[in-house]
N, C-alpha and C. Protein backbone atom coordinates (compact mmCIF):
# COMPACT_ATOMS: atom_id res chain seq x y z
N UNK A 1 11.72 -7.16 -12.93
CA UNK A 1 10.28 -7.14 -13.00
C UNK A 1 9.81 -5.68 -12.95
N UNK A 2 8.73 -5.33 -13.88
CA UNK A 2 8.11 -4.27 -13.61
C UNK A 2 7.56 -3.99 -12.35
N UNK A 3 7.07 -2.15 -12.62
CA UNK A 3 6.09 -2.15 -11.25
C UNK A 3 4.79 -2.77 -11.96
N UNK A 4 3.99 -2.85 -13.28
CA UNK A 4 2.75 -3.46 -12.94
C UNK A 4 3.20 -4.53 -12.66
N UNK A 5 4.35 -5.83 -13.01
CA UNK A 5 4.10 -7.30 -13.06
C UNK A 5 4.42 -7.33 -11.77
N UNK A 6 4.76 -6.36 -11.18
CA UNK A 6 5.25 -6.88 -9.12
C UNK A 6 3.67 -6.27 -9.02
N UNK A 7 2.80 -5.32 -8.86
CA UNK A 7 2.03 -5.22 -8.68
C UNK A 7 0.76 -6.45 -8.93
N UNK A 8 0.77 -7.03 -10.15
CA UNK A 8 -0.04 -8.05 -10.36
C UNK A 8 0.10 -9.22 -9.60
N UNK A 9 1.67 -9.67 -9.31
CA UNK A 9 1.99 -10.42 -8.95
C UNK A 9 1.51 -10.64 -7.17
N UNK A 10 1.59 -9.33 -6.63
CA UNK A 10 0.93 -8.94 -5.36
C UNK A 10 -0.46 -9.62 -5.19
N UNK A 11 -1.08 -8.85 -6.15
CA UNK A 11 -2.59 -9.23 -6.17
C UNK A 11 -3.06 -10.35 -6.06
N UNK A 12 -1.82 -11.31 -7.38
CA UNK A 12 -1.89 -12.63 -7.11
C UNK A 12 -2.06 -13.88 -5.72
N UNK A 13 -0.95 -13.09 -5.51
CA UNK A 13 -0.91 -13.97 -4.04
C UNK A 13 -1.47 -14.00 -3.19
N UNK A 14 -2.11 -12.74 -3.12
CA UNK A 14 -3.35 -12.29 -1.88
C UNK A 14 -4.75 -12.40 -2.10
N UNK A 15 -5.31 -13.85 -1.48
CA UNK A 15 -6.39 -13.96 -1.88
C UNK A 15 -7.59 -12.84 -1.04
N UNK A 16 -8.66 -12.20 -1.91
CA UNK A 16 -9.00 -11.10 -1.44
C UNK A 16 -8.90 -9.53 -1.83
N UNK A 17 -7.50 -10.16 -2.47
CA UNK A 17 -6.75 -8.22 -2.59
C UNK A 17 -7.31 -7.85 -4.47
N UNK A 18 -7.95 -6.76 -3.85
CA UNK A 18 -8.73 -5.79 -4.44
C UNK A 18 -7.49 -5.06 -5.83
N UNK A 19 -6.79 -4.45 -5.33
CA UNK A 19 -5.87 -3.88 -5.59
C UNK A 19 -4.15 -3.57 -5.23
N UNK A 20 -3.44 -3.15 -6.26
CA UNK A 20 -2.24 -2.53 -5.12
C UNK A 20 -1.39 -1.39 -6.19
N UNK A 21 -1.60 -0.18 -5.32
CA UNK A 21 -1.04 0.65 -5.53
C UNK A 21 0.41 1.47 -5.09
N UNK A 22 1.45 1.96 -6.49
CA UNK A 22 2.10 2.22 -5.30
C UNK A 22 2.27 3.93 -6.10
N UNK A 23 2.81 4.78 -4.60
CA UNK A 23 2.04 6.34 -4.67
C UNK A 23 3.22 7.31 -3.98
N UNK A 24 3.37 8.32 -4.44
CA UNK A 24 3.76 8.90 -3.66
C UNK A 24 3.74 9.51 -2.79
N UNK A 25 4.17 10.26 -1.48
CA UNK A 25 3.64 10.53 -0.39
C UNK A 25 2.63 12.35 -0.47
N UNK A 26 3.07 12.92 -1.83
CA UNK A 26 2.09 13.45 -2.41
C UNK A 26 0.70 13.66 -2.85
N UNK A 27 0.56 12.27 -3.16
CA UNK A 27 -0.74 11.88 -3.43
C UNK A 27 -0.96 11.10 -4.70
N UNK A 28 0.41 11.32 -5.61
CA UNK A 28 0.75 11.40 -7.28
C UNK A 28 0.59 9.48 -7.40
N UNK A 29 -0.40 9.05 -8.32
CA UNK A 29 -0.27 7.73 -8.03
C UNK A 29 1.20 7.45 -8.64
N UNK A 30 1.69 6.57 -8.69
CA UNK A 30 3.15 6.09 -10.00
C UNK A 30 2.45 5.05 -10.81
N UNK A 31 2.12 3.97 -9.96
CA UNK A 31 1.42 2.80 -10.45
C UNK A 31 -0.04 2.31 -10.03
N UNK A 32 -0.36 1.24 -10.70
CA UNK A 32 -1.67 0.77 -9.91
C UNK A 32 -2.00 -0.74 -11.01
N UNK A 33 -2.16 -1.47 -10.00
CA UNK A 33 -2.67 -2.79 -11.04
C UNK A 33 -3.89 -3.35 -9.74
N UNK A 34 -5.13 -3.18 -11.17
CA UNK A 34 -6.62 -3.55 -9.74
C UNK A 34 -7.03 -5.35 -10.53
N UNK A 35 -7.84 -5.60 -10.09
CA UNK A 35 -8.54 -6.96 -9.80
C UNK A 35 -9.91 -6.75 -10.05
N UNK A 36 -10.73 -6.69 -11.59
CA UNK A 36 -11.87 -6.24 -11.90
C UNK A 36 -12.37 -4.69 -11.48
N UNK A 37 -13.81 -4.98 -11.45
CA UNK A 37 -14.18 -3.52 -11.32
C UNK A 37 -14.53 -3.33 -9.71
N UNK A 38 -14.67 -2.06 -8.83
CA UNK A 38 -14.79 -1.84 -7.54
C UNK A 38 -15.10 -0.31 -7.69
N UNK A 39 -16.09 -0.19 -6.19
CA UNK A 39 -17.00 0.25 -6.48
C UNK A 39 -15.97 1.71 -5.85
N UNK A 40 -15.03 1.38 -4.63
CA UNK A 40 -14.33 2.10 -4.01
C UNK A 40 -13.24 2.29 -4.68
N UNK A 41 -13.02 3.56 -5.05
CA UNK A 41 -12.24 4.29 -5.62
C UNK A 41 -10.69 4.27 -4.50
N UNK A 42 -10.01 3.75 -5.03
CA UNK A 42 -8.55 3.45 -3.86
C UNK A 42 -7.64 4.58 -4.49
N UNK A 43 -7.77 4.96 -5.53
CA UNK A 43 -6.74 6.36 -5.71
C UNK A 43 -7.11 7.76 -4.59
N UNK A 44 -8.57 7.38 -4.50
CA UNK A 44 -8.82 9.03 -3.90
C UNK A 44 -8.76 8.56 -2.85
N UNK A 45 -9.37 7.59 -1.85
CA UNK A 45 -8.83 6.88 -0.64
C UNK A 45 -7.35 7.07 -0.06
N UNK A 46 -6.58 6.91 -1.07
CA UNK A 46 -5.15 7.14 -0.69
C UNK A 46 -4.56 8.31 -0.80
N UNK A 47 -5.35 9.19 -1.56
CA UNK A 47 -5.00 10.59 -1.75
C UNK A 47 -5.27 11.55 -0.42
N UNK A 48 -6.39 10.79 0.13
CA UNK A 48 -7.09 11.56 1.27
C UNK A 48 -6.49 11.07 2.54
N UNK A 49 -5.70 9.67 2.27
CA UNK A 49 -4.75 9.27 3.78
C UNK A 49 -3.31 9.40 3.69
N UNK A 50 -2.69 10.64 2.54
CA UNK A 50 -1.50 10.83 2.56
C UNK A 50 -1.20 11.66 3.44
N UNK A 51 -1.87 12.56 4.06
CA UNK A 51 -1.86 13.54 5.06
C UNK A 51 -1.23 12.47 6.44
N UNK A 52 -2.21 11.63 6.77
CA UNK A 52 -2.27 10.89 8.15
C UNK A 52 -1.11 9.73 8.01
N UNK A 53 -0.53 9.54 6.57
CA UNK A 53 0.93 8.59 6.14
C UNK A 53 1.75 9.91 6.73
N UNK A 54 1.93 10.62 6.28
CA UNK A 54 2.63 12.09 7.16
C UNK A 54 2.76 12.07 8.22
N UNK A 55 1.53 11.82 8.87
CA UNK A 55 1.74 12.63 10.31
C UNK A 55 1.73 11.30 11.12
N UNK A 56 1.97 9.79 10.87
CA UNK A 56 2.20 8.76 11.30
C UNK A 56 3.93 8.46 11.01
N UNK A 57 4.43 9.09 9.99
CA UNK A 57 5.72 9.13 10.34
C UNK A 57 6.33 10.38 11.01
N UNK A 58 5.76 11.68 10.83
CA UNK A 58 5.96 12.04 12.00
C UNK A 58 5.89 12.50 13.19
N UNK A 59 4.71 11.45 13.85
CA UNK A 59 4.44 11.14 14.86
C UNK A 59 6.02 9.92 15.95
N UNK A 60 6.35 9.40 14.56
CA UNK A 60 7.29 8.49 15.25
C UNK A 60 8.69 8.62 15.30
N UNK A 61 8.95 9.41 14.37
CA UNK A 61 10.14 10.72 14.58
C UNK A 61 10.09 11.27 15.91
N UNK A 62 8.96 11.65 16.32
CA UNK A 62 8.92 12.73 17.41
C UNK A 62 9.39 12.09 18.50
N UNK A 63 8.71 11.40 18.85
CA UNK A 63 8.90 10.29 19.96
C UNK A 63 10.03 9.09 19.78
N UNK A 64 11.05 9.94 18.97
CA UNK A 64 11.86 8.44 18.68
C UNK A 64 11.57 7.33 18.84
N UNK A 65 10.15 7.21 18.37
CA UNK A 65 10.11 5.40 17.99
C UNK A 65 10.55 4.90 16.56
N UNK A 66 11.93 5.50 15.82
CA UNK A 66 11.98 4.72 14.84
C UNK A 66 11.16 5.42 13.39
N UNK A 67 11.65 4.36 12.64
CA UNK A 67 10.69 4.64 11.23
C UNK A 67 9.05 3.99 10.88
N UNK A 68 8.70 4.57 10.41
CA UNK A 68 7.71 3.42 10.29
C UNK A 68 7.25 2.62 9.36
N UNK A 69 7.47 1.33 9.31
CA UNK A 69 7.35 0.14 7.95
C UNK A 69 6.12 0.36 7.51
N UNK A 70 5.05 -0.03 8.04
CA UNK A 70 3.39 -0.16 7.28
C UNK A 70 2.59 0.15 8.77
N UNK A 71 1.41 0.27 7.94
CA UNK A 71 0.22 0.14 9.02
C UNK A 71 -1.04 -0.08 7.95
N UNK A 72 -1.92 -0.53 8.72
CA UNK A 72 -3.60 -1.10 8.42
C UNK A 72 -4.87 -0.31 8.62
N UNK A 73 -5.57 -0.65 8.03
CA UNK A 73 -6.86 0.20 7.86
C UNK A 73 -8.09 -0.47 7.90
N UNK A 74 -9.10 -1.13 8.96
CA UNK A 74 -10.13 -2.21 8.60
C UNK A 74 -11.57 -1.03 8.54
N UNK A 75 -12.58 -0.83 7.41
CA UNK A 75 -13.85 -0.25 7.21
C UNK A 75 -14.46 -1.56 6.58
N UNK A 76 -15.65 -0.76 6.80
CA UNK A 76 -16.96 -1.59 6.07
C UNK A 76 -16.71 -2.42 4.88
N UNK A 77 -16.33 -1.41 3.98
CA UNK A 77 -16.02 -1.94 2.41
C UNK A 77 -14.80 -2.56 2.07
N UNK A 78 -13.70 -2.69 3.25
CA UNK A 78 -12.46 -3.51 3.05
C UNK A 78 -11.30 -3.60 3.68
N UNK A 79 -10.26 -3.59 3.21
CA UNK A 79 -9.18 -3.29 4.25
C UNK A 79 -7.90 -2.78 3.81
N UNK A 80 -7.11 -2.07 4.17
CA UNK A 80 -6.24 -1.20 3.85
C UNK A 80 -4.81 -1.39 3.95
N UNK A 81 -3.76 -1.67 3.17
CA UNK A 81 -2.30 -1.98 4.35
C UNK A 81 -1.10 -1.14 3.15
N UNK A 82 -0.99 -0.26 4.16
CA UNK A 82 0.20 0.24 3.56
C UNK A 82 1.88 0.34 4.18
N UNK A 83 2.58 0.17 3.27
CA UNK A 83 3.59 -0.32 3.46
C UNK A 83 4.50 1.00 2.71
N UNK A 84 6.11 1.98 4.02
CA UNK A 84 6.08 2.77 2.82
C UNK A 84 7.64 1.73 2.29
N UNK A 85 8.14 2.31 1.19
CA UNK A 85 8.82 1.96 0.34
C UNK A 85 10.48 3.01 0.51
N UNK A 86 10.04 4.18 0.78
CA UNK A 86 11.27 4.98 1.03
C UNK A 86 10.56 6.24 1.80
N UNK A 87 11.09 7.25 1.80
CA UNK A 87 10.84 8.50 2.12
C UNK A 87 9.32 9.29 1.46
N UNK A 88 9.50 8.86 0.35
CA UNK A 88 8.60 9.86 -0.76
C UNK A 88 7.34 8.64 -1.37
N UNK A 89 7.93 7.32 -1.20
CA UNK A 89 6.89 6.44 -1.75
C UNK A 89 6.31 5.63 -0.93
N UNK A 90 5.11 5.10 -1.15
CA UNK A 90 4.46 3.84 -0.58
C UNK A 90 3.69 2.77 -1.24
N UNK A 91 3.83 1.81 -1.00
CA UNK A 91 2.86 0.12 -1.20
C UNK A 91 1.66 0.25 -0.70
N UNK A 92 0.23 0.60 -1.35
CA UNK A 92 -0.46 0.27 -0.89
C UNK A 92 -1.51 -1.34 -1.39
N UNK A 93 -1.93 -1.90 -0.28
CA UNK A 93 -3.25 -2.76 -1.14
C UNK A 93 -4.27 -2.33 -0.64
N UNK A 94 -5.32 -3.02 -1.08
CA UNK A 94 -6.77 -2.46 -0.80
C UNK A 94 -7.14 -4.33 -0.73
N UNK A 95 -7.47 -4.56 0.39
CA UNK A 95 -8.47 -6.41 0.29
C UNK A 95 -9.79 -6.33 0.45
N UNK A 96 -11.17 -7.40 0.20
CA UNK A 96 -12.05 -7.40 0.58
C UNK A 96 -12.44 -7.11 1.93
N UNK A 97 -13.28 -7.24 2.76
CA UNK A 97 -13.57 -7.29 4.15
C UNK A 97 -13.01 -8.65 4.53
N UNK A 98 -13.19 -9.42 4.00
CA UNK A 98 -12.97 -11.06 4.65
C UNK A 98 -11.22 -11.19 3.98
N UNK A 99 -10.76 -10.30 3.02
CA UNK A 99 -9.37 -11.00 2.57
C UNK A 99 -8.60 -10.93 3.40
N UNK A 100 -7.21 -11.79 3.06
CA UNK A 100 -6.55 -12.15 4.30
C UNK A 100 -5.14 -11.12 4.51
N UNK A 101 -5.45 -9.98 5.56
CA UNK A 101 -4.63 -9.04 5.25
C UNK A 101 -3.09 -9.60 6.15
N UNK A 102 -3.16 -10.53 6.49
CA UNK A 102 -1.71 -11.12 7.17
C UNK A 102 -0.77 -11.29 6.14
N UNK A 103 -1.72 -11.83 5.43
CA UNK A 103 -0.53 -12.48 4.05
C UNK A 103 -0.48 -11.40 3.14
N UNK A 104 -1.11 -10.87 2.88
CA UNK A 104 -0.72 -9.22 2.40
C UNK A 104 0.30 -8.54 2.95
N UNK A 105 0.48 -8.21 4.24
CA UNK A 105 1.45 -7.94 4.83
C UNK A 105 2.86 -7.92 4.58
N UNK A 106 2.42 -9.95 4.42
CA UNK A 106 4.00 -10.40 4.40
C UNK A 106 4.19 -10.31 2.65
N UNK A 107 3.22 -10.24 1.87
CA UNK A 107 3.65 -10.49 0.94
C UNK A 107 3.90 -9.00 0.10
N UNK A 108 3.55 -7.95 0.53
CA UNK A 108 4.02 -6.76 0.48
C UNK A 108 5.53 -6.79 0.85
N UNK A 109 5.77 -7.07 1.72
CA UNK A 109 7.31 -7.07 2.63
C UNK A 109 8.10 -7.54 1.85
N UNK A 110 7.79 -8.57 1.30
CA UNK A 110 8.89 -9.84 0.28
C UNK A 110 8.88 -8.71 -1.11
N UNK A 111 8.04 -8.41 -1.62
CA UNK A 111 7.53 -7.71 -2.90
C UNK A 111 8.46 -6.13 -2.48
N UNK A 112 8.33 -5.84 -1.24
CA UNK A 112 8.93 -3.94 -1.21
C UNK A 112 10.17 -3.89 -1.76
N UNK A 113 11.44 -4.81 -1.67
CA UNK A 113 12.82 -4.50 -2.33
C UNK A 113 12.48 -4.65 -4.06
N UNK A 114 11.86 -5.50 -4.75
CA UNK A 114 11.78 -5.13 -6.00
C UNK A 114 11.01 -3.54 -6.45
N UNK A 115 10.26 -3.24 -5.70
CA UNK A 115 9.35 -2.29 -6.16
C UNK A 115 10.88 -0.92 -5.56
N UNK A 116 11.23 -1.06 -4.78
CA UNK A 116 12.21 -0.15 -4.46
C UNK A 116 13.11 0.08 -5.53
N UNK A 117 14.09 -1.16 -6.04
CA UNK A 117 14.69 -1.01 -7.08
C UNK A 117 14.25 -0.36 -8.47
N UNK A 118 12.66 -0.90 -8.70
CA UNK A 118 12.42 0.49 -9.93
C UNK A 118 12.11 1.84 -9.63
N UNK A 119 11.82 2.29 -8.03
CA UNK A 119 11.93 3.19 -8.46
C UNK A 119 13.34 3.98 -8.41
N UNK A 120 14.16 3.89 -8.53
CA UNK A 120 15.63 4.16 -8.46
C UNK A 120 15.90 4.31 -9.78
């Protein structure tokens, strides 16, 4: 499977989900498959929280807690869950305010080994 058809396929399942991008820890998008039009721009959103994807892994380096799988983001206009993928890449989605970011979660998780394999 591609990255858009794993990407679409994401979207699919998550009722709510806006988008899903996946990026490098640069800022460089690779992919992106969205869900109509939105008003919030999720490339520059993610461009502007690659810094704090940084310093959340190494924050947990420091303190030997390990690596870190994903973390969440809840604002006004929606909700955030990123998931990284390796060293250099990450899964992000973007859901409504009300979408259901649990099952995003998991369905990011199930979805991260295909998206891993292309980028290899």
């Amino acid at each position: 499977m591609s990255f858009q058809e794993t990407l679409k396929s994401i979207c699919q399942q998550v009722p709510g989900c806006r988008s899903a991008v996946v990026m490098n820890i640069e800022g460089m998008e690779v992919a992106r498959h969205q869900e109509g039009e939105d008003d919030l721009d999720i490339e520059v959103l993610l461009i502007e929280l690659t810094g704090s994807v940084k310093m959340a892994v190494q924050a947990a380096a420091a303190v030997e807690g390990g690596q870190v799988d994903e973390f969440s983001l809840s604002f006004d206009k929606g909700q955030l869950a990123i998931r990284l993928l390796n060293e250099e890449h990450f899964l992000a989605i973007l859901l409504e305010p009300g979408g259901l970011l649990g099952k995003g979660r998991y369905v990011m998780r199930c979805q991260s080994g295909e998206l891993k394999k292309e980028l290899f």
